[in-house]
Protein backbone atom coordinates (compact mmCIF):
# COMPACT_ATOMS: atom_id res chain seq x y z
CA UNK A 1 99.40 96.54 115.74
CA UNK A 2 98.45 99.21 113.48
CA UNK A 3 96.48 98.25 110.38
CA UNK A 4 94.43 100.09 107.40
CA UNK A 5 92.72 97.78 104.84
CA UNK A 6 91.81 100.30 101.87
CA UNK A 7 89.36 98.86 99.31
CA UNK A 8 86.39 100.23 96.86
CA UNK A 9 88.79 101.43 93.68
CA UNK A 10 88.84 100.34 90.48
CA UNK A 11 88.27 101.69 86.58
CA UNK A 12 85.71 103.87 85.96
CA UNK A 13 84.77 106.63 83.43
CA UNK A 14 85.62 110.51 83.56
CA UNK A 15 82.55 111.81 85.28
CA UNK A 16 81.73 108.86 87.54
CA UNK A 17 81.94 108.11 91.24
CA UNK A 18 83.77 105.60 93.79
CA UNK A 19 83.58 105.51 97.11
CA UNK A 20 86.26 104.18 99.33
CA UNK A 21 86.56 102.48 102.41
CA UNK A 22 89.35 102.22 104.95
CA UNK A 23 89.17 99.52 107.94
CA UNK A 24 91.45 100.30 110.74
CA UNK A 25 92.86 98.46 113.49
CA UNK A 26 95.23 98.41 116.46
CA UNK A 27 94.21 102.13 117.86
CA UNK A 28 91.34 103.91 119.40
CA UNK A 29 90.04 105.11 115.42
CA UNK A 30 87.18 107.59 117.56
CA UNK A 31 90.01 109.57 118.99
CA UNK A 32 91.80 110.53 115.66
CA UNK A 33 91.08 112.38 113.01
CA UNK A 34 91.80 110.54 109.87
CA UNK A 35 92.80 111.49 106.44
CA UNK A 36 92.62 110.65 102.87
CA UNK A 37 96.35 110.25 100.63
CA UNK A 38 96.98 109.90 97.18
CA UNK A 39 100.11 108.76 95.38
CA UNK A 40 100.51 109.97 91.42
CA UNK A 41 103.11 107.38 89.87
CA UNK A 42 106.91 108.61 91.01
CA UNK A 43 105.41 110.94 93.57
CA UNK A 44 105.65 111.50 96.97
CA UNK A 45 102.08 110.84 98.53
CA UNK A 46 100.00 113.65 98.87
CA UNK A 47 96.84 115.07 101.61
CA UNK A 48 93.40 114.54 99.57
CA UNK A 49 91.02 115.40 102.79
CA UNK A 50 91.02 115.29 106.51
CA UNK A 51 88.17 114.78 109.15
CA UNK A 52 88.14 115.57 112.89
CA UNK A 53 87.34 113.06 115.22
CA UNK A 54 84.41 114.59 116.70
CA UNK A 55 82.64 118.07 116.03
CA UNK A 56 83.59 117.22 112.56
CA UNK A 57 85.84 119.60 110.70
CA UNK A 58 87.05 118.40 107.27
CA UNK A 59 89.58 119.94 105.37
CA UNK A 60 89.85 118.88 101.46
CA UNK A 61 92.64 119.56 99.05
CA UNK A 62 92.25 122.26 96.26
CA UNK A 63 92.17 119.65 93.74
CA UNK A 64 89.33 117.69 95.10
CA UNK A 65 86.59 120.23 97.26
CA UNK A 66 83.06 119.77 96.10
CA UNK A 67 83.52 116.62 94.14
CA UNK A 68 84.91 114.43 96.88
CA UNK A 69 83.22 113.72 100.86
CA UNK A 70 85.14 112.81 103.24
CA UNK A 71 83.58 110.90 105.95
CA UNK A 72 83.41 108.21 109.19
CA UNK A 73 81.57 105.41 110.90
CA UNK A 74 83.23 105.18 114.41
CA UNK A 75 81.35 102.10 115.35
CA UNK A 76 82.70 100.01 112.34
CA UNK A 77 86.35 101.61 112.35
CA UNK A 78 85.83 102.74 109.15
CA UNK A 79 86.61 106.39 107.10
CA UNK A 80 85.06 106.71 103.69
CA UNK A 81 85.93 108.66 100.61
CA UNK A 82 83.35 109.34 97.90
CA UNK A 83 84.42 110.59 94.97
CA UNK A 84 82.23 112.50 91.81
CA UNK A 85 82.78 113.82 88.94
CA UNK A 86 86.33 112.15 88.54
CA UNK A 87 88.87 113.23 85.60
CA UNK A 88 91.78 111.64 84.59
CA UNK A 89 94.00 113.39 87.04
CA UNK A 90 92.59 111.26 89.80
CA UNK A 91 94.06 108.05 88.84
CA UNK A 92 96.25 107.02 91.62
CA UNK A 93 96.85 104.95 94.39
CA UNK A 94 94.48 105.78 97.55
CA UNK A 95 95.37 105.70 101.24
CA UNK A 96 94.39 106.36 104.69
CA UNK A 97 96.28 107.06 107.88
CA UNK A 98 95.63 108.65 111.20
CA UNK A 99 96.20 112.28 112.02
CA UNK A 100 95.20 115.82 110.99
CA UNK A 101 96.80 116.29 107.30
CA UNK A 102 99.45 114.68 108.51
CA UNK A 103 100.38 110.81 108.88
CA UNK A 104 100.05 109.93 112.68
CA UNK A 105 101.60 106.30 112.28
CA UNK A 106 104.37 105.25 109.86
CA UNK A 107 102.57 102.23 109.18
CA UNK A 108 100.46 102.06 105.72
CA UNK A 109 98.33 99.78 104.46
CA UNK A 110 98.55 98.43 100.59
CA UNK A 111 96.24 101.23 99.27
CA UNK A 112 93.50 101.39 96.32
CA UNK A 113 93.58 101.94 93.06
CA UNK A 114 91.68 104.17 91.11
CA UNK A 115 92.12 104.45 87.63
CA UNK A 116 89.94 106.63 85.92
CA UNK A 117 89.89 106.23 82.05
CA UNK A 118 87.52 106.40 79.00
């Protein structure tokens, strides 16, 4: 079935980096394009950054262009997110999905924290 493992958060500093990694399993992850989600405590999750699944086009929230990459290693089944210059307003929980800014599969995986906190 449908699986994404999300890992790589964790505390760090305003004005550091993270990078994320998402593992997925149970489709054919060099079809899709895949996307990036964030969820602020008592909010509904929101798009951080999408990537086609070939000629890549990336599309990157307001919030987040030119501080965070979006990006994919087909062979391993795995979509990265790496994230500079982080402020405060990036703590939340991260998670990836299928799909062009939009969820493809109703099925989520247990996300990543990132807290980001002097």
């Amino acid at each position: 079935q449908v699986q994404f493992v999300e890992s790589g958060g964790g505390l760090v500093q305003p004005g550091g980096s993270l990078r994320l990694s998402c593992v997925a399993s149970g489709f054919a992850f060099h079809v899709f394009a895949m996307s990036w989600y964030r969820q602020f405590p008592g909010k509904e999750r929101e798009l951080v950054a999408s990537l086609s699944s070939a000629n890549p086009i990336k599309n990157y929230a307001d919030s987040v262009t030119g501080r965070f990459t979006i990006s994919r290693d087909n062979a391993k089944n795995t979509l990265y997110l790496t994230m500079k210059r982080l402020t405060p307003e990036d703590t939340a929980i991260y998670y990836c999905n299928a799909g062009w800014e939009k969820p493809e599969f109703t099925t989520w995986g247990q996300g990543t924290q990132v807290t980001v906190s002097s």
